[in-house]
C-alpha atoms as a PDB file:
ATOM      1  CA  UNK A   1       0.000   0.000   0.000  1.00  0.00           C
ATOM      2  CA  UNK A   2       1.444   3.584  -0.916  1.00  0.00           C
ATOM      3  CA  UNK A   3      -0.789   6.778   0.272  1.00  0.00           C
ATOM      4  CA  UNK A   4       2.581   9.211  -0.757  1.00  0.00           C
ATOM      5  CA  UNK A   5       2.033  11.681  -3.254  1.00  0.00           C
ATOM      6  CA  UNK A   6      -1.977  11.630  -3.061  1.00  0.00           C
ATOM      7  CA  UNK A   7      -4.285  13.149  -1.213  1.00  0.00           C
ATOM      8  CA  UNK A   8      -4.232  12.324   2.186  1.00  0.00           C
ATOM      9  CA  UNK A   9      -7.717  10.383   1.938  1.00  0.00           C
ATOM     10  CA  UNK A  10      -6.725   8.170  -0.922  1.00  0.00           C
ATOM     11  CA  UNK A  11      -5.461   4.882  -0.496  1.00  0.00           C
ATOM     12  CA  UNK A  12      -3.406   3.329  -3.827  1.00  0.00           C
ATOM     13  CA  UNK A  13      -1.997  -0.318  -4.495  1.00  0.00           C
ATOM     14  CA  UNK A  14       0.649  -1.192  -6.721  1.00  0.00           C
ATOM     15  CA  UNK A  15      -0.938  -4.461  -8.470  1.00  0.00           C
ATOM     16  CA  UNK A  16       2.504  -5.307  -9.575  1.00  0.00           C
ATOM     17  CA  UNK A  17       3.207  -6.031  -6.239  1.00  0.00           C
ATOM     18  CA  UNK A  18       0.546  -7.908  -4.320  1.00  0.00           C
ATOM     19  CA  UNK A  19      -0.335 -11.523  -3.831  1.00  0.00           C
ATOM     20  CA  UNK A  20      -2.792 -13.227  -6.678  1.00  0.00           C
ATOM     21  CA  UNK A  21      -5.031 -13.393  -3.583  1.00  0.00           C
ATOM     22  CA  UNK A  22      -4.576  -9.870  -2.517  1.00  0.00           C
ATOM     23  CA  UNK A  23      -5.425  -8.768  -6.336  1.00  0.00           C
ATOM     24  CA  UNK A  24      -8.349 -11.217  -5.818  1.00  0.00           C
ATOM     25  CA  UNK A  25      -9.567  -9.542  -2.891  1.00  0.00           C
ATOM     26  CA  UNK A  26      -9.379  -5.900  -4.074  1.00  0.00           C
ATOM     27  CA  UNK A  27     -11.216  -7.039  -7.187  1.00  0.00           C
ATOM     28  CA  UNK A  28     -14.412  -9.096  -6.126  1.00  0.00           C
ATOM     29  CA  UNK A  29     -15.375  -6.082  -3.970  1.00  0.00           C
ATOM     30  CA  UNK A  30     -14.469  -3.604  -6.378  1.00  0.00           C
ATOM     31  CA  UNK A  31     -15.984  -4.509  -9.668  1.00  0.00           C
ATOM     32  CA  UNK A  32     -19.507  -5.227  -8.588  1.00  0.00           C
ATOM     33  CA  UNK A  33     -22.171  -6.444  -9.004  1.00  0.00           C
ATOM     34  CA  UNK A  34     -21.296  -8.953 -11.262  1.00  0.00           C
ATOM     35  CA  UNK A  35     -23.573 -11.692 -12.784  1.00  0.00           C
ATOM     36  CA  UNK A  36     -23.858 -15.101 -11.268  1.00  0.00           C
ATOM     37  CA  UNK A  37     -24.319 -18.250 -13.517  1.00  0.00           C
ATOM     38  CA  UNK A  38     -24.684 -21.842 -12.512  1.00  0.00           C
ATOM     39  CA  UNK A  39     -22.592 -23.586 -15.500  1.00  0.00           C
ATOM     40  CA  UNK A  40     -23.824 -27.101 -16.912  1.00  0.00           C
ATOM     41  CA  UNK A  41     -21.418 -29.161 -18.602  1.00  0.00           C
ATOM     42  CA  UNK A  42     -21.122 -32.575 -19.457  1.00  0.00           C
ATOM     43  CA  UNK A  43     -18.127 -35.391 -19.519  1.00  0.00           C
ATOM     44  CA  UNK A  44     -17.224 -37.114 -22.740  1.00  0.00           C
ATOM     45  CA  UNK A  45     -19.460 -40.284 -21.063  1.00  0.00           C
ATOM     46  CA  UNK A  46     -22.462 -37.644 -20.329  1.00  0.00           C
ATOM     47  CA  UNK A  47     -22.157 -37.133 -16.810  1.00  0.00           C
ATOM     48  CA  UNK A  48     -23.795 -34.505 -15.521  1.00  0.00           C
ATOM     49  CA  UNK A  49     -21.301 -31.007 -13.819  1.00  0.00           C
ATOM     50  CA  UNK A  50     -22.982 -28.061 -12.364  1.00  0.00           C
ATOM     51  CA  UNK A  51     -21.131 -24.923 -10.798  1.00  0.00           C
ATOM     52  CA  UNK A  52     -21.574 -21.640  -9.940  1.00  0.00           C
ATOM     53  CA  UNK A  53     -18.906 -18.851 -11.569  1.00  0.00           C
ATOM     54  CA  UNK A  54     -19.363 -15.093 -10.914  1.00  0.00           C
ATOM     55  CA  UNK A  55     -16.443 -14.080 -13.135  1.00  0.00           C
ATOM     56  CA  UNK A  56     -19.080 -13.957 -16.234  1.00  0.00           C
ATOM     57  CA  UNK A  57     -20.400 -11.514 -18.737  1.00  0.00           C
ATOM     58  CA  UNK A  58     -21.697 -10.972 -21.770  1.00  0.00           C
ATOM     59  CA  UNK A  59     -19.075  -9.467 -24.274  1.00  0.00           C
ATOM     60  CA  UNK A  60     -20.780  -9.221 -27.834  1.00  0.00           C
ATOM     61  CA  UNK A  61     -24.481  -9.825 -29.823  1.00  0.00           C
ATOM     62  CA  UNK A  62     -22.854 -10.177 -32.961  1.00  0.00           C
ATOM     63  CA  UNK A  63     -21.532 -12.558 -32.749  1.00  0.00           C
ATOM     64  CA  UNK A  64     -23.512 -13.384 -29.321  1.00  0.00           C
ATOM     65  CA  UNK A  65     -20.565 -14.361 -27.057  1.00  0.00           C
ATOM     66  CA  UNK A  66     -20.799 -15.031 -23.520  1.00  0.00           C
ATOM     67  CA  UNK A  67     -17.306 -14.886 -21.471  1.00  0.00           C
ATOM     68  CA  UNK A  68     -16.342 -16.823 -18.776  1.00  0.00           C
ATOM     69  CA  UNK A  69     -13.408 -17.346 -15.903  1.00  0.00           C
ATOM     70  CA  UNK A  70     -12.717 -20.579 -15.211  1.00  0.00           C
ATOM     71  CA  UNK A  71      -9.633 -20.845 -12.234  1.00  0.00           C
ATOM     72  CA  UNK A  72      -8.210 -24.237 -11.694  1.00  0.00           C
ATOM     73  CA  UNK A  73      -7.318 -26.276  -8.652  1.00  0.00           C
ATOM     74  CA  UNK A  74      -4.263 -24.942  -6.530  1.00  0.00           C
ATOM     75  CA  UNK A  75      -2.591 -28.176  -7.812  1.00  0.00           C
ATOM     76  CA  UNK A  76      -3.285 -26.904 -11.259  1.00  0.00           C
ATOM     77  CA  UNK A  77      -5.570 -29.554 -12.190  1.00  0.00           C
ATOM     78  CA  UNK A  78      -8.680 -28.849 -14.749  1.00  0.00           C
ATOM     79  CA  UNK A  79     -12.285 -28.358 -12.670  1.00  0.00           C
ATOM     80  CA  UNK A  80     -14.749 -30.101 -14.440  1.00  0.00           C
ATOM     81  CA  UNK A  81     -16.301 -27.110 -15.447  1.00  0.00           C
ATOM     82  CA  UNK A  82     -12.973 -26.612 -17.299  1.00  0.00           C
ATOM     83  CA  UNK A  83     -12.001 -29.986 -18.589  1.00  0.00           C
ATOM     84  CA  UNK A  84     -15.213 -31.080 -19.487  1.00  0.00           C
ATOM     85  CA  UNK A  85     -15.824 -27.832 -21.721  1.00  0.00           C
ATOM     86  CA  UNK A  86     -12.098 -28.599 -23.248  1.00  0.00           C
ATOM     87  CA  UNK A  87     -13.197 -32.063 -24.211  1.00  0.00           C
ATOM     88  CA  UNK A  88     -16.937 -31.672 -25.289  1.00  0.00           C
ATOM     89  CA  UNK A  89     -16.214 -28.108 -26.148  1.00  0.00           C
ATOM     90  CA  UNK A  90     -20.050 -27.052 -25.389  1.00  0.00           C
ATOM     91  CA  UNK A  91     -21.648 -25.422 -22.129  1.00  0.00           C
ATOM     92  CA  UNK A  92     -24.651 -23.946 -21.128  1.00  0.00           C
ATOM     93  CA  UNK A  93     -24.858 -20.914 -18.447  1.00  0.00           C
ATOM     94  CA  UNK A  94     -27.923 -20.674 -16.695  1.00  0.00           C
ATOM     95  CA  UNK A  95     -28.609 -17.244 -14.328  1.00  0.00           C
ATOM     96  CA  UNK A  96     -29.495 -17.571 -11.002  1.00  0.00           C
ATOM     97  CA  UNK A  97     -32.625 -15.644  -9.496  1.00  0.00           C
ATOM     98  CA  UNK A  98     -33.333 -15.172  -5.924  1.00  0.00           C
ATOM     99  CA  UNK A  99     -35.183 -18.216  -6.146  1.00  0.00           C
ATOM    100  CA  UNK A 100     -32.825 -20.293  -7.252  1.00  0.00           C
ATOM    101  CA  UNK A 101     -30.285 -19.031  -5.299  1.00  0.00           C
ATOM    102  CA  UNK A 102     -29.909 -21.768  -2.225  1.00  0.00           C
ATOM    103  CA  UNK A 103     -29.630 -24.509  -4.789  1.00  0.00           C
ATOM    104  CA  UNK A 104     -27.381 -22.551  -6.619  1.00  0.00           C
ATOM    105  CA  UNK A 105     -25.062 -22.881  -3.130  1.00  0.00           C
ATOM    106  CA  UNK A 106     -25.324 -26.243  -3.251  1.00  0.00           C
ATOM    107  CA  UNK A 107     -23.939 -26.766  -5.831  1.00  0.00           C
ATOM    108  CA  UNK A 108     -20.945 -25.178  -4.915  1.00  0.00           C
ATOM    109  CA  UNK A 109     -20.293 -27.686  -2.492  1.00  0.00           C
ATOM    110  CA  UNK A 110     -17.462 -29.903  -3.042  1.00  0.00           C
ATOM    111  CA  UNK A 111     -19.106 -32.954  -3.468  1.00  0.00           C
ATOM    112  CA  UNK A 112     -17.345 -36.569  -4.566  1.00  0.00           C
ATOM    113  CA  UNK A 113     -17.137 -36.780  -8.518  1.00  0.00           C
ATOM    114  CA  UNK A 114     -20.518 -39.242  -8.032  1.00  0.00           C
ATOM    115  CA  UNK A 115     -22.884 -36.789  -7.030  1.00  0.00           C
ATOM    116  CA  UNK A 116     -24.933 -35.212  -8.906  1.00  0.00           C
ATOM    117  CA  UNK A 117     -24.857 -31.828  -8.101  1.00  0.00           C
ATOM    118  CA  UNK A 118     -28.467 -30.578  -9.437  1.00  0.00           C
ATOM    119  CA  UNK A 119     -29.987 -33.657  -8.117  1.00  0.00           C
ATOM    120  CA  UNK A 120     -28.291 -32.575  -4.911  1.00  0.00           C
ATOM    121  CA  UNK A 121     -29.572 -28.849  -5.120  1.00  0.00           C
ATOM    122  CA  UNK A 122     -33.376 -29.934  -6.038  1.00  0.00           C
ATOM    123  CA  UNK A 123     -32.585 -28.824  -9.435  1.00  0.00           C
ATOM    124  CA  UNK A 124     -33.898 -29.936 -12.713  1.00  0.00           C
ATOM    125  CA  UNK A 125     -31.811 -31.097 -15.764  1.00  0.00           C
ATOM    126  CA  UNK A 126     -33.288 -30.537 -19.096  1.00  0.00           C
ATOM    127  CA  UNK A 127     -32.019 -31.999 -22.497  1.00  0.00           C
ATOM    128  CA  UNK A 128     -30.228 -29.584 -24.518  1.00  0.00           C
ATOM    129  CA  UNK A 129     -31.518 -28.477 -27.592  1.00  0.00           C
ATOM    130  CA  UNK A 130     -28.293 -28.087 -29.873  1.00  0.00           C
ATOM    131  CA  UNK A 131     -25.411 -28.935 -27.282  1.00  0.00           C
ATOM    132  CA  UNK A 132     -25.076 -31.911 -25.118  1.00  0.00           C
ATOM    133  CA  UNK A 133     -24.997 -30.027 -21.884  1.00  0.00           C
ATOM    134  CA  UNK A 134     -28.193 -29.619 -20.111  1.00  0.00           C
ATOM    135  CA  UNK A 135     -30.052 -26.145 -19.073  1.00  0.00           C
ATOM    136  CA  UNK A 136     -32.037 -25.660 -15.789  1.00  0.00           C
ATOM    137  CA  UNK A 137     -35.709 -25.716 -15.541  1.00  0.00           C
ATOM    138  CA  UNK A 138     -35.772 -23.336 -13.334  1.00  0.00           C
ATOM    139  CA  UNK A 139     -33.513 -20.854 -13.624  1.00  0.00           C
ATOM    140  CA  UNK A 140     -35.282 -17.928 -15.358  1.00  0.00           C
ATOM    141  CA  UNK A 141     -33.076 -17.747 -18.491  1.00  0.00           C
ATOM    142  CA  UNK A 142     -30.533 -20.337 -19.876  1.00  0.00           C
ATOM    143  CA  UNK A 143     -27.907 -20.160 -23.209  1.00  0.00           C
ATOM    144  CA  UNK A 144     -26.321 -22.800 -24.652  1.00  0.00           C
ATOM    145  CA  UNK A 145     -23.423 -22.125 -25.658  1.00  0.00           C
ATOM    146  CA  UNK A 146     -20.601 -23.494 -28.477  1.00  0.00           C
ATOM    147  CA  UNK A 147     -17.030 -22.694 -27.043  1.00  0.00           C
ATOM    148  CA  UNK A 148     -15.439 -19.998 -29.491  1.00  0.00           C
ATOM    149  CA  UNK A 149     -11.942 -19.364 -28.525  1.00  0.00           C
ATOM    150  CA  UNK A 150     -10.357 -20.177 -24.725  1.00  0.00           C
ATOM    151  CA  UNK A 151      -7.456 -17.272 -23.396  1.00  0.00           C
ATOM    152  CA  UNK A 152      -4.599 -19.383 -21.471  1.00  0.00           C
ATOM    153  CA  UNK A 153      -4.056 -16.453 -18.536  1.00  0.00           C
ATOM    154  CA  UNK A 154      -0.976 -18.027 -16.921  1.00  0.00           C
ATOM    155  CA  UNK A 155      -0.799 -20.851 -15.424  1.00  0.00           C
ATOM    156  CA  UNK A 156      -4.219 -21.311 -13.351  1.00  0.00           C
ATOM    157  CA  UNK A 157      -6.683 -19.703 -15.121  1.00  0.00           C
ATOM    158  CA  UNK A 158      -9.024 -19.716 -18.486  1.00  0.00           C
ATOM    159  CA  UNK A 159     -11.051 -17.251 -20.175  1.00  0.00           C
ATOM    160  CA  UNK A 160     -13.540 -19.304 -21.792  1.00  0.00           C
ATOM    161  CA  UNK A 161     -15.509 -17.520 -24.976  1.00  0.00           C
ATOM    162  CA  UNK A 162     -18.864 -19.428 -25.810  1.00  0.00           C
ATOM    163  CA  UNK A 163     -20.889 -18.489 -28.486  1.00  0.00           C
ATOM    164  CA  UNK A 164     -25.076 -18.337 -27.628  1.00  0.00           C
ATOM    165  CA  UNK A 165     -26.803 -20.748 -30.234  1.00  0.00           C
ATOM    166  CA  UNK A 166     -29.395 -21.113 -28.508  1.00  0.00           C
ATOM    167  CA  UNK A 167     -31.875 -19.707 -25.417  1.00  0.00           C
ATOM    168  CA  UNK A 168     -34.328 -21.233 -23.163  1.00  0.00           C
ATOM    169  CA  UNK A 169     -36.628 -18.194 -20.995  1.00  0.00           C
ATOM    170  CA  UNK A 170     -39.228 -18.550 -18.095  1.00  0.00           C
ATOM    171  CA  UNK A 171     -42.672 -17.347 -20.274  1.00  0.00           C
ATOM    172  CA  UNK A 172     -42.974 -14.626 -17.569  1.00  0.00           C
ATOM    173  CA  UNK A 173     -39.455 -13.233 -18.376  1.00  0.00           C
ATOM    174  CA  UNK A 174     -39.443 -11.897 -21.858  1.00  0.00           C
ATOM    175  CA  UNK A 175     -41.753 -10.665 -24.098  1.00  0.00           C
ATOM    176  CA  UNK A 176     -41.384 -12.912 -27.237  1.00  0.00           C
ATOM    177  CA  UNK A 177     -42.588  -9.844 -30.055  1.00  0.00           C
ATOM    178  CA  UNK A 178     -40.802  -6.883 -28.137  1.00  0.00           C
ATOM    179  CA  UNK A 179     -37.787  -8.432 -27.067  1.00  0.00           C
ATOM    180  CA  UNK A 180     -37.710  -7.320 -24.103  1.00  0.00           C
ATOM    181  CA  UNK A 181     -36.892  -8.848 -20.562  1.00  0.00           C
ATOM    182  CA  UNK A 182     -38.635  -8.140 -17.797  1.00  0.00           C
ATOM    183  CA  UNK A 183     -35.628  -7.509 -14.658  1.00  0.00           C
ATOM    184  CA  UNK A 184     -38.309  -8.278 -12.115  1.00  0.00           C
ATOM    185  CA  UNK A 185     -39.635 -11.217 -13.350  1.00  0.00           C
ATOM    186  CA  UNK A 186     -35.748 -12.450 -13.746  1.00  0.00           C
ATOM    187  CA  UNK A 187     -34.968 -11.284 -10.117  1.00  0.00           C
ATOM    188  CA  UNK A 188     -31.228 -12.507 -11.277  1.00  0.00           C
ATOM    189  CA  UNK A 189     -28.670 -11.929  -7.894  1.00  0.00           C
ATOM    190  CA  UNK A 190     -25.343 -10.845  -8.009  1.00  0.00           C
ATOM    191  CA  UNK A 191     -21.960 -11.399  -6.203  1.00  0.00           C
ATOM    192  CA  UNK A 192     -19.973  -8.521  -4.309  1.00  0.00           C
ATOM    193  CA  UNK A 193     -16.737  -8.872  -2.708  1.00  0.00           C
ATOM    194  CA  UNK A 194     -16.788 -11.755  -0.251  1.00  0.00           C
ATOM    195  CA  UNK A 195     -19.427 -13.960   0.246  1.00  0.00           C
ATOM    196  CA  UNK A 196     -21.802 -11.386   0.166  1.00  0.00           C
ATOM    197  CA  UNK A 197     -24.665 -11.253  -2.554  1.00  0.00           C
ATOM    198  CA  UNK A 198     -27.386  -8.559  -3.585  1.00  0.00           C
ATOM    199  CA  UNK A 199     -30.306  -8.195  -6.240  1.00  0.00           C
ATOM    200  CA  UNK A 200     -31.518  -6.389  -8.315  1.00  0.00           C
ATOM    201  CA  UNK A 201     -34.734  -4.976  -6.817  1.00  0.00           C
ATOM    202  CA  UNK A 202     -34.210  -1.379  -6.373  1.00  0.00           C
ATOM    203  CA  UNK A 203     -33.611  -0.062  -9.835  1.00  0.00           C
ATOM    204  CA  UNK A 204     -33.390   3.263 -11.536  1.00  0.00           C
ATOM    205  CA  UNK A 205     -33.903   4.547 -15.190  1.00  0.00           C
ATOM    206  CA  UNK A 206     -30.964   7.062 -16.632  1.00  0.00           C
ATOM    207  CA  UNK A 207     -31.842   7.983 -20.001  1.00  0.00           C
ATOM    208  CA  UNK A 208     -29.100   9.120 -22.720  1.00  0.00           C
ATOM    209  CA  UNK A 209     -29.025  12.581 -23.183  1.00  0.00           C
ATOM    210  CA  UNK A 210     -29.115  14.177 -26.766  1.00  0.00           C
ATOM    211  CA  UNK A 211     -26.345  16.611 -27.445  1.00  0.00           C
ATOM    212  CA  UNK A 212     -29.357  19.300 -27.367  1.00  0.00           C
ATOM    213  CA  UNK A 213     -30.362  18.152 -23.935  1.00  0.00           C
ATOM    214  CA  UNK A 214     -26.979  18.296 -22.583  1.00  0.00           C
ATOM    215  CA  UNK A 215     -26.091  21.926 -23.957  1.00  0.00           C
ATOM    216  CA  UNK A 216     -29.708  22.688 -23.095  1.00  0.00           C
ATOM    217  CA  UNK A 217     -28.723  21.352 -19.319  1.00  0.00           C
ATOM    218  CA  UNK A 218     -25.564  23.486 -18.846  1.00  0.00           C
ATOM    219  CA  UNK A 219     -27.417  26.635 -19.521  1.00  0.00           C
ATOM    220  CA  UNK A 220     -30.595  26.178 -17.403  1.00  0.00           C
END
């Protein structure tokens, strides 16, 4: 930490000089809220994989490409979210609504390889309609996704870019001629630093100015 030369309230890290876990820390409660998915994969046999990720975002429409940060073991094994994408090169990220959320938990639990971890969580696997990994009945919105290109960061850690072929919504979600989704009806959660989560409940509209509105608003 190095508060010289700034103002004496300001507190400044050189990143070039912390811990991975320290830049880990200052990051997950920094860049927030971010998106939580619970990630379906399959093995090369069909077994079933479900985790949650929070490192996830959408990066582009067109072409529709989801990313996603996939960390490995401290031994630098694969996860199975990981290996099992790099062998059947398919995935499907489902979001995760408040009511989902408990079973989305539970599935974070490091259970033996045997367990199914939606069967565990009270969660229902659905057949995939263009990729062998399954989506979630009842998580509000699902894509299936085709892995496009996967970034080697290091040694421990992959940025995995799917592209969306296909997308599975809750009726109440999205209206089918408008396009549009409704955020309530999603009620998706997101991850701050921590273990600490939030919604998205209290909400606020911020509309674009025009270049007349903001020249208009500088000289009221």
């Amino acid at each position: 930490m190095d508060t010289s030369a700034h103002d004496p309230g300001d507190v400044t890290f050189d990143f070039r000089e912390l811990s991975a876990r320290d830049k880990y820390k200052l990051l997950i409660g920094t860049v927030v809220p971010r998106p939580i998915a619970l990630v379906t994969t399959v093995d090369p046999d069909g077994k079933i994989n479900a985790a949650p990720f929070s490192f996830v975002n959408c990066l582009s429409a067109d072409p529709p490409i989801l990313a996603l940060g996939v960390e490995n073991h401290p031994d630098m094994r694969f996860k199975d979210t990981g290996l099992n994408i790099r062998l059947t090169e398919v995935f499907t990220v489902n979001i995760v609504s408040h009511a989902i959320a408990e079973a989305m938990h539970v599935c974070a639990v490091p259970f033996a390889p045997e367990q199914d971890e939606l069967q565990a969580a009270g969660l229902t696997a659905m057949p995939g309609k263009t990729v062998a990994s399954p989506w979630i009945k009842e998580a509000p919105a699902a894509f299936e996704c085709r892995r496009h290109v996967t970034l080697e960061l290091g040694k421990s850690r992959q940025i995995i870019l799917g592209e969306i072929l296909f997308a599975h919504y809750h009726a109440e979600v999205v209206d089918a001629e408008r396009l549009h989704i409704d955020p309530a009806k999603l009620d998706a959660i997101a991850r701050l630093g921590g273990s600490t989560c939030s919604t998205i409940r209290d909400r606020f509209d911020m509309e674009t100015p025009t270049l007349d509105d903001y020249w208009s608003q500088r000289q009221s």
